[in-house]
C-alpha atoms as a PDB file:
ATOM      1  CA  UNK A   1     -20.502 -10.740  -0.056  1.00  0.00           C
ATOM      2  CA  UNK A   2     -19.455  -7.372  -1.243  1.00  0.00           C
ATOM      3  CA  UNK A   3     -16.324  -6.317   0.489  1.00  0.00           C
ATOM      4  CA  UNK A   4     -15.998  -3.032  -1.170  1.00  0.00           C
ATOM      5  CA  UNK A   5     -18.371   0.259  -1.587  1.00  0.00           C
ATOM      6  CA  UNK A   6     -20.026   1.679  -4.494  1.00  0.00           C
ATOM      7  CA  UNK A   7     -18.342   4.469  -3.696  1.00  0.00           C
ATOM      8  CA  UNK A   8     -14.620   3.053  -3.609  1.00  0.00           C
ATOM      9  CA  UNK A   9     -15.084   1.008  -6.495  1.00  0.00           C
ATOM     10  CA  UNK A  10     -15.356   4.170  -8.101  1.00  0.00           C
ATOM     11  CA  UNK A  11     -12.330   5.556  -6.500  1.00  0.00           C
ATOM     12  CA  UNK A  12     -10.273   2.469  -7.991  1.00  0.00           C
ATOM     13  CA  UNK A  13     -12.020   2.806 -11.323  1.00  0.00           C
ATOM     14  CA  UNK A  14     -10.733   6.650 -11.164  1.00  0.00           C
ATOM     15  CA  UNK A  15      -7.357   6.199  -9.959  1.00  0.00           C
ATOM     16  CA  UNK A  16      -6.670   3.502 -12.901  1.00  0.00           C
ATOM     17  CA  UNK A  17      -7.680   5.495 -15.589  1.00  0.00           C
ATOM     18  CA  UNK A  18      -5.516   7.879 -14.351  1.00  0.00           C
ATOM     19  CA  UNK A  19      -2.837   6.142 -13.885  1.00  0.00           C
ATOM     20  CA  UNK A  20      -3.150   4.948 -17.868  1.00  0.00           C
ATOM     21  CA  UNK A  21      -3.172   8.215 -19.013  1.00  0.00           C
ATOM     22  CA  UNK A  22       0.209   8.785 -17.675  1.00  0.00           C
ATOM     23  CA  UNK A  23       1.063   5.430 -19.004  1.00  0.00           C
ATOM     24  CA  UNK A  24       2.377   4.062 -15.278  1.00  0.00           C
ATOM     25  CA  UNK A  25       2.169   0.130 -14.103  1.00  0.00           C
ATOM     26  CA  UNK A  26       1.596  -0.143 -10.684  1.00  0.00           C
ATOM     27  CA  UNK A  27       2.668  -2.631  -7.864  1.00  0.00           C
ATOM     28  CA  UNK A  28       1.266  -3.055  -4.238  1.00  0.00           C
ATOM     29  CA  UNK A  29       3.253  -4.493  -1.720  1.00  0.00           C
ATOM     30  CA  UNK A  30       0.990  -5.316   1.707  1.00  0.00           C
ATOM     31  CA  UNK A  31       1.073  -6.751   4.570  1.00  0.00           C
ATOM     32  CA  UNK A  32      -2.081  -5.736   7.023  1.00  0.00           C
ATOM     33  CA  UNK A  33      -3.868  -5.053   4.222  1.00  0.00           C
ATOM     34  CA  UNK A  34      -3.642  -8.778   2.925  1.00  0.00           C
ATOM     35  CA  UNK A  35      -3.742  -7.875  -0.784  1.00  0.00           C
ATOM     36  CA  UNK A  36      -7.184  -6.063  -0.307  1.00  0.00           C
ATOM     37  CA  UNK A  37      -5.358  -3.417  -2.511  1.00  0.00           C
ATOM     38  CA  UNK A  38      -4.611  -5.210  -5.391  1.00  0.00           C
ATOM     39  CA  UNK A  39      -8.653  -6.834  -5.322  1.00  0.00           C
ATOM     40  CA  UNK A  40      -9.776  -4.390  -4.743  1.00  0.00           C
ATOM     41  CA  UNK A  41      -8.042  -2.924  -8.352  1.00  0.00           C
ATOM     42  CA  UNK A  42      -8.687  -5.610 -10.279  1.00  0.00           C
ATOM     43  CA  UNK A  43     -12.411  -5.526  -9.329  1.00  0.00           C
ATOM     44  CA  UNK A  44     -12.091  -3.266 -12.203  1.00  0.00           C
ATOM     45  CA  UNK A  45     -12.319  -4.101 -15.914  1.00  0.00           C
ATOM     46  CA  UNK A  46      -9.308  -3.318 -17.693  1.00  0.00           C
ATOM     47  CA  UNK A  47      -6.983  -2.835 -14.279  1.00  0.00           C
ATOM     48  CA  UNK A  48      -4.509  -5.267 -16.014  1.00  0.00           C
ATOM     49  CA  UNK A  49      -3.462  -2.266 -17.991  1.00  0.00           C
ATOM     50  CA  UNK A  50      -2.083  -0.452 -14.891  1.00  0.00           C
ATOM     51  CA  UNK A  51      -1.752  -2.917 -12.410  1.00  0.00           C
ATOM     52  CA  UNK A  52       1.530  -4.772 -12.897  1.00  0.00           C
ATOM     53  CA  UNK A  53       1.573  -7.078  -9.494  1.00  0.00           C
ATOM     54  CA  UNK A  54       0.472  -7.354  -5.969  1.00  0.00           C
ATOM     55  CA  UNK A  55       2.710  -9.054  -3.364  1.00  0.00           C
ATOM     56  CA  UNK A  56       1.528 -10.041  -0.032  1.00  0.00           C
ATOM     57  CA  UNK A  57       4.440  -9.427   2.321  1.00  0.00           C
ATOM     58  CA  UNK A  58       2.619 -10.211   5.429  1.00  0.00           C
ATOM     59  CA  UNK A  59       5.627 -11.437   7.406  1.00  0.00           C
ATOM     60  CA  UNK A  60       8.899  -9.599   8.200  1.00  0.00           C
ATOM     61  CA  UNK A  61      10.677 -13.239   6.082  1.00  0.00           C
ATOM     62  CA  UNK A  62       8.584 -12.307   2.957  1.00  0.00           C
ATOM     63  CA  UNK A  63       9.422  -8.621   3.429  1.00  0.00           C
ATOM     64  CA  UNK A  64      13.092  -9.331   3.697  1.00  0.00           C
ATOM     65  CA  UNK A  65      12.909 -11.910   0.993  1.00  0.00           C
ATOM     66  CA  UNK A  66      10.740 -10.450  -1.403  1.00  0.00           C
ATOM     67  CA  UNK A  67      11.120  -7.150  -0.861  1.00  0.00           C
ATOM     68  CA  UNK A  68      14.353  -6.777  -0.015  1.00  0.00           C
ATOM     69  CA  UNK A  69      13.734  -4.706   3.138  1.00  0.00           C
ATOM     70  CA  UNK A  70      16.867  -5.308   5.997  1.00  0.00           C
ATOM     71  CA  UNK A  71      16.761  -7.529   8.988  1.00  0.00           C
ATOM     72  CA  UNK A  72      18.159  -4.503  10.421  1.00  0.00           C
ATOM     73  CA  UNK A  73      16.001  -1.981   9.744  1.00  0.00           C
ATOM     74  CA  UNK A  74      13.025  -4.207  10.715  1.00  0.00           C
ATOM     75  CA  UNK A  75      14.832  -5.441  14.195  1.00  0.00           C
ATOM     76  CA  UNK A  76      15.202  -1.635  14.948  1.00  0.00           C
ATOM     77  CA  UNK A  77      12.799   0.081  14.276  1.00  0.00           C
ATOM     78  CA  UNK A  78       9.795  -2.331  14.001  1.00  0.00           C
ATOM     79  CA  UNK A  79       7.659  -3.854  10.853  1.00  0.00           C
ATOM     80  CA  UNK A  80       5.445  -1.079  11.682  1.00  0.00           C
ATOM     81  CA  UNK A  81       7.259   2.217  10.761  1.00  0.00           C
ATOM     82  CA  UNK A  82       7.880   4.608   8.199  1.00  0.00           C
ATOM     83  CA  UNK A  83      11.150   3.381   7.795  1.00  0.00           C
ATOM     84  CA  UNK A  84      10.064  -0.085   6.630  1.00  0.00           C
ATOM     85  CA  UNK A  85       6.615   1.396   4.621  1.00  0.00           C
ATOM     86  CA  UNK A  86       8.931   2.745   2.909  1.00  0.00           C
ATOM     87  CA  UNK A  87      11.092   0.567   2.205  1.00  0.00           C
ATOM     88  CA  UNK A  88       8.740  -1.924   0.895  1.00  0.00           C
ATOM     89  CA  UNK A  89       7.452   0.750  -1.504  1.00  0.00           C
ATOM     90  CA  UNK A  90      11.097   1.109  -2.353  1.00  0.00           C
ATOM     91  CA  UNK A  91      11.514  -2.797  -2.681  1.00  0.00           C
ATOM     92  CA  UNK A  92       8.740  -2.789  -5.174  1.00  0.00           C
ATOM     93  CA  UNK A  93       9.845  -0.660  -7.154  1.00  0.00           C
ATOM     94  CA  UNK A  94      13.097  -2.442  -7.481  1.00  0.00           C
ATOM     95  CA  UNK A  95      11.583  -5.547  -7.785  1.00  0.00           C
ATOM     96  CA  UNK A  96       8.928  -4.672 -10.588  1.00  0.00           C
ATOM     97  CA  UNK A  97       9.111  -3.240 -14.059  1.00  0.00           C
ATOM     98  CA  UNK A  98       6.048  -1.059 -11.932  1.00  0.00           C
ATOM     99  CA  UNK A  99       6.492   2.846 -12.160  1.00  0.00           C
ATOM    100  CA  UNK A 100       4.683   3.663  -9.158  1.00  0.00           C
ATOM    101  CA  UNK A 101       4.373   1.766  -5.798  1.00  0.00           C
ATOM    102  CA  UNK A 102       2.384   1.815  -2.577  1.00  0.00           C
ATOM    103  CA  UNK A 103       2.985  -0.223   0.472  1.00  0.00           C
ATOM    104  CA  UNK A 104       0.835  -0.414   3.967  1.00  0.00           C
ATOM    105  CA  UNK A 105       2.103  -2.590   7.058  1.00  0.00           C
ATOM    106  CA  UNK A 106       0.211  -1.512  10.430  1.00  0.00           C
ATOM    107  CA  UNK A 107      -2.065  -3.004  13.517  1.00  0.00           C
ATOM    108  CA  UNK A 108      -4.932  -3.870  12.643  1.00  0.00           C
ATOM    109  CA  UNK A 109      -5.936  -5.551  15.917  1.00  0.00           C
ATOM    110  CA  UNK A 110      -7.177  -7.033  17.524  1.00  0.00           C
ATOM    111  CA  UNK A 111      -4.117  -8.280  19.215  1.00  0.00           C
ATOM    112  CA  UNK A 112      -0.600  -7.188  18.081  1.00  0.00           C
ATOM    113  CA  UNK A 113      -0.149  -3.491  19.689  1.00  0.00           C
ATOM    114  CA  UNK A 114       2.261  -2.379  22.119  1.00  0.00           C
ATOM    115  CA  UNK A 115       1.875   1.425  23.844  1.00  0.00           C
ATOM    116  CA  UNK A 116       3.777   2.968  21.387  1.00  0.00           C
ATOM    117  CA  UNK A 117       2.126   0.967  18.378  1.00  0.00           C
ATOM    118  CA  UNK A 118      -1.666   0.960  19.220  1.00  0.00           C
ATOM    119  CA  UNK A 119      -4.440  -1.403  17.482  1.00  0.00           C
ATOM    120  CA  UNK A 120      -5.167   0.795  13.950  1.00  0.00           C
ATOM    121  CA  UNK A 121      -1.698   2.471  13.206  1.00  0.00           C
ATOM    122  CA  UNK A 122      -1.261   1.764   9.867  1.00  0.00           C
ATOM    123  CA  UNK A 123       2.396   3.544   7.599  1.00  0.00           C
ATOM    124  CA  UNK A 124       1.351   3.459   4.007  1.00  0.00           C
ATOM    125  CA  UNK A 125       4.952   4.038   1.734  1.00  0.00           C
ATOM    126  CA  UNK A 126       4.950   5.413  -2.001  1.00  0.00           C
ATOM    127  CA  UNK A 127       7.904   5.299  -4.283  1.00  0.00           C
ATOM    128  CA  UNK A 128       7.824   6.610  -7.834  1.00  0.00           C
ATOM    129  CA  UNK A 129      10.568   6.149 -10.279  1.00  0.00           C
ATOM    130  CA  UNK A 130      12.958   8.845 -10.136  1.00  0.00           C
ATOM    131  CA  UNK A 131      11.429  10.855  -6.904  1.00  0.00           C
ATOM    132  CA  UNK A 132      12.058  10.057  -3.665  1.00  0.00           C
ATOM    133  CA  UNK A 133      10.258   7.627  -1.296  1.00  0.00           C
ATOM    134  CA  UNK A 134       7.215   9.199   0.720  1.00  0.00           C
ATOM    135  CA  UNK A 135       5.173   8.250   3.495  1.00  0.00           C
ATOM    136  CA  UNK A 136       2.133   8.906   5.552  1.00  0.00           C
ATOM    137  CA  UNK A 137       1.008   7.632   9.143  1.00  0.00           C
ATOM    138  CA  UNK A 138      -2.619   6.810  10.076  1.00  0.00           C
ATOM    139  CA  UNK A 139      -4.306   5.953  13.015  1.00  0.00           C
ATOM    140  CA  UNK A 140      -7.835   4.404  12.328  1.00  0.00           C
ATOM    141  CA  UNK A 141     -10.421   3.635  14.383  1.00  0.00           C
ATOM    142  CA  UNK A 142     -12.937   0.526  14.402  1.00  0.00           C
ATOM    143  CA  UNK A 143     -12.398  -3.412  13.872  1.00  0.00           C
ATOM    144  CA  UNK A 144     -10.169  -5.223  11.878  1.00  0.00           C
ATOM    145  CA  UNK A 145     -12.565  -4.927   8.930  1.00  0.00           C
ATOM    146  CA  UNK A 146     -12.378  -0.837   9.518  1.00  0.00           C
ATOM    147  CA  UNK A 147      -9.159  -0.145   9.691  1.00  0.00           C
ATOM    148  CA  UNK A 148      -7.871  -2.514   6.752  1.00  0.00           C
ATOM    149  CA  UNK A 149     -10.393  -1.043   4.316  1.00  0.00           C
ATOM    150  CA  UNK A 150      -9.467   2.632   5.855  1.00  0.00           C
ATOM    151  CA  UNK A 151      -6.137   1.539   5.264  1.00  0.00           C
ATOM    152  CA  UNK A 152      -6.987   0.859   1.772  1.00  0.00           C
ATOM    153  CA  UNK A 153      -9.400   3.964   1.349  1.00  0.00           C
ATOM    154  CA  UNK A 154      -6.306   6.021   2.629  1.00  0.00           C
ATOM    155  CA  UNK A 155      -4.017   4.018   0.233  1.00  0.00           C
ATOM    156  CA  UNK A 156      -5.915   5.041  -3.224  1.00  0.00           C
ATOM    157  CA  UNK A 157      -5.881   8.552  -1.996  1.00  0.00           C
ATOM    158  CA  UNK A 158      -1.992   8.702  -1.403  1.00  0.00           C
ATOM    159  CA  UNK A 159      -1.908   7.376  -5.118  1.00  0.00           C
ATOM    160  CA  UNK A 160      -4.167   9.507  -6.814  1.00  0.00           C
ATOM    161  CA  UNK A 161      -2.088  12.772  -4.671  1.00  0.00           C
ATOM    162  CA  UNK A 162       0.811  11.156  -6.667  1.00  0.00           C
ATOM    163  CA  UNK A 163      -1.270  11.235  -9.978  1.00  0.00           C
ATOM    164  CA  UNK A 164      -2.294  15.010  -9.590  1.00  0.00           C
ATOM    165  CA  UNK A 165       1.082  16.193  -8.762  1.00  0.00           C
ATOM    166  CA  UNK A 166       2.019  14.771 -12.214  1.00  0.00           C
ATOM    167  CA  UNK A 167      -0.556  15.995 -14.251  1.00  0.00           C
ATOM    168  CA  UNK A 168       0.442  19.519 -15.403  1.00  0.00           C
END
């Protein structure tokens, strides 16, 4: 079974060869997205050049643990914020020899919402070495199939924003 598009196969294939040019290592750190980020990377030949490691932080334990994210920040403001997308792209970064970082935690249904945290909200966080931490907020639409590979659709996009705003 092919999980992943012609079409965003060629988006990872792009992103990675940009990301060599500038001579950055990448790490994921996920949790809805189940590592579907980092496969879907090393579908392509050569990713081992960019991509440095992919950790599956599916818990709020492995985020803590791994990641280094509080207890506290988690307990108030929930696993699924900007806050904690944030800092797991933050936790990454610290926990990597990675130059650039993206993170996702969300809903991706079809249990698991609440009213203010509906099935598909998804918080992807970016870190780069020496800028600060950014974040985005999504709400996608569809299964749990559609919004984790929307989530990772919208991931490779925040990334390759990061690679343009570096290339002069």
């Amino acid at each position: 079974m092919k999980l992943f598009s012609n079409n965003l196969l060629g988006e990872f294939e792009s992103l990675l060869k940009a990301f060599k040019q500038h001579g950055w290592r990448l790490a994921t750190a996920e949790s809805c997205t189940g590592g579907l980020i980092a496969a879907g990377l090393s579908e392509i030949p050569g990713a081992s050049d960019v991509l440095e490691c992919g950790l599956v932080t599916y818990s709020n334990t492995a985020k803590q643990q791994l990641l280094g994210v509080s207890g506290g920040l988690i307990a108030s403001v929930g696993a699924v914020s900007a806050e904690v997308a944030e800092a797991m792209a933050l936790g990454a970064l610290a926990h990597s020899s990675a130059d650039v970082t993206i993170s996702a935690t969300g809903i991706a249904g079809p249990g698991g919402a609440t009213p203010d945290k509906p099935v598909g909200l998804v918080y992807l966080g970016a870190a780069r070495r020496g800028h600060p931490a950014r974040h985005e907020r999504h709400i996608f639409s569809g299964d749990r199939t559609a919004v984790r590979l929307a989530t990772v659709e919208a991931a490779i996009a925040l990334l390759r924003r990061l690679s343009d705003e570096a290339t002069p």
